[in-house]
C-alpha atoms as a PDB file:
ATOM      1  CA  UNK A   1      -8.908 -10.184  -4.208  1.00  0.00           C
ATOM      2  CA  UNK A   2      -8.074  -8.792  -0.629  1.00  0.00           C
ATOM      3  CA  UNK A   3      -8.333  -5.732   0.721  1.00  0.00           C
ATOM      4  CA  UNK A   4      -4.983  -4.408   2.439  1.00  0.00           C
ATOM      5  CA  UNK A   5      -4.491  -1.060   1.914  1.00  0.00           C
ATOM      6  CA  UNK A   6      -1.409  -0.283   3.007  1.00  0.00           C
ATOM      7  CA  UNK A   7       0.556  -2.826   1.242  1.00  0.00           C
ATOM      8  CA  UNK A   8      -1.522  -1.644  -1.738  1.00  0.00           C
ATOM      9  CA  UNK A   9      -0.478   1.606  -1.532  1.00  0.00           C
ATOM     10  CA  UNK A  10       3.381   0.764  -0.740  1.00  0.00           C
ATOM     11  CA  UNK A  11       3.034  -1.910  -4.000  1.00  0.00           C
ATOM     12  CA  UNK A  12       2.153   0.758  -5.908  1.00  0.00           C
ATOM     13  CA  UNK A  13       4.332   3.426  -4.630  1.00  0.00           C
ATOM     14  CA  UNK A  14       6.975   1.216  -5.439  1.00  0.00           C
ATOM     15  CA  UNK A  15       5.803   0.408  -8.685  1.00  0.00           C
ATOM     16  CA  UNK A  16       5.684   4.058  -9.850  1.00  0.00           C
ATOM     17  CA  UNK A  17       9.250   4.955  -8.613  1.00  0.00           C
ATOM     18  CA  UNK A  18      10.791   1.868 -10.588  1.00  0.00           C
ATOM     19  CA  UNK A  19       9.067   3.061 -13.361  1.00  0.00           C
ATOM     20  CA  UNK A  20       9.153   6.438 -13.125  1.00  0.00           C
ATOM     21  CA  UNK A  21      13.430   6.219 -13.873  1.00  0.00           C
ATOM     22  CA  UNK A  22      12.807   5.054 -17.368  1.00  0.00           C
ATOM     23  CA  UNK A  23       9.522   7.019 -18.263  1.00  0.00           C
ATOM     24  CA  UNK A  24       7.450   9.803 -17.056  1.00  0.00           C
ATOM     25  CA  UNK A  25       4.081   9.627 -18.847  1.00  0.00           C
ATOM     26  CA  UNK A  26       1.509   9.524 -15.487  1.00  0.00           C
ATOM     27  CA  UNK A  27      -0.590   7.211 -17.841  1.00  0.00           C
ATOM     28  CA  UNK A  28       1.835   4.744 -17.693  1.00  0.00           C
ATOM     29  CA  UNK A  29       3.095   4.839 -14.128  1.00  0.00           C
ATOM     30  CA  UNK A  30      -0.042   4.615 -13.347  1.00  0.00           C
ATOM     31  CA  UNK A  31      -1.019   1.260 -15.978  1.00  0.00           C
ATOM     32  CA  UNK A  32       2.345  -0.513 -14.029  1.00  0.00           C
ATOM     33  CA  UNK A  33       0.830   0.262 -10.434  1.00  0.00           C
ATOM     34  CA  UNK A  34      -2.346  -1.148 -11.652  1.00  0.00           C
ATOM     35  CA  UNK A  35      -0.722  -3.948 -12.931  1.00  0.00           C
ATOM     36  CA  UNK A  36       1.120  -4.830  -9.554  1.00  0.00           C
ATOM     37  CA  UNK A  37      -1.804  -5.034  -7.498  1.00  0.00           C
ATOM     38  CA  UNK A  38      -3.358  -7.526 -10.019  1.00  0.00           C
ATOM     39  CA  UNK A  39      -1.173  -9.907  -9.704  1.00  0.00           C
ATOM     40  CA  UNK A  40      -0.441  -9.242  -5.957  1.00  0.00           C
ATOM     41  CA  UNK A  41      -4.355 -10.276  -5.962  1.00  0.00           C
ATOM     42  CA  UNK A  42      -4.879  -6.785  -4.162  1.00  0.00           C
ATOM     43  CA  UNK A  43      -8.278  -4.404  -4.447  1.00  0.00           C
ATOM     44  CA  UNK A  44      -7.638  -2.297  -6.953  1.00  0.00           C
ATOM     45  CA  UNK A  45      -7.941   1.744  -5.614  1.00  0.00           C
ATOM     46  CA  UNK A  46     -10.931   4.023  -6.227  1.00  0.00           C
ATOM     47  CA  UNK A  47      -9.872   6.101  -9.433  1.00  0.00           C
ATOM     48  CA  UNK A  48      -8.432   9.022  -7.992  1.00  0.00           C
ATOM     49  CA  UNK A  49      -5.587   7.294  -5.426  1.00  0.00           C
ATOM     50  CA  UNK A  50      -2.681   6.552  -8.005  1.00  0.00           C
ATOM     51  CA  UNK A  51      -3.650  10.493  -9.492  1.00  0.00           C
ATOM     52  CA  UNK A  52      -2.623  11.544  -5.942  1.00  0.00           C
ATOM     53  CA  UNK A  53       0.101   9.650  -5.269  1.00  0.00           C
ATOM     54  CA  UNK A  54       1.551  10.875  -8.440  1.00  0.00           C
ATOM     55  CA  UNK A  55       0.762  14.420  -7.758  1.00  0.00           C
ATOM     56  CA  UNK A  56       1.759  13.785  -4.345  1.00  0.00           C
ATOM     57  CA  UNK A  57      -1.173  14.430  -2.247  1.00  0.00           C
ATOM     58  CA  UNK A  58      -2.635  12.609   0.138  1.00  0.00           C
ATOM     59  CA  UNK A  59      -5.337  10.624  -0.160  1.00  0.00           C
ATOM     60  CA  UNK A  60      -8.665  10.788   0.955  1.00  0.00           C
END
């Protein structure tokens, strides 16, 4: 696992809008983010980032 944050955060962003045009359960969106940065071998979040970014606020 690495830590990049940025590419994290764009990997996931990415993953939620691709997903987001066929479903909109936040569960979900946020299960196929999660997802991403496994394989991408990417540190996984604290709990509350992929919340935000699919409320739309900004991270702490």
């Amino acid at each position: 696992m690495r830590y990049d944050k940025q590419r994290a955060r764009a990997l996931a962003a990415a993953a939620i809008r691709r997903t987001a045009e066929k479903q909109n359960h936040p569960p979900d969106l946020i299960n196929v983010a999660l997802e991403q940065l496994l394989e991408a071998l990417l540190e996984l979040p604290r709990f509350s980032t992929p919340d935000e970014m699919l409320r739309g606020s900004a991270p702490r």
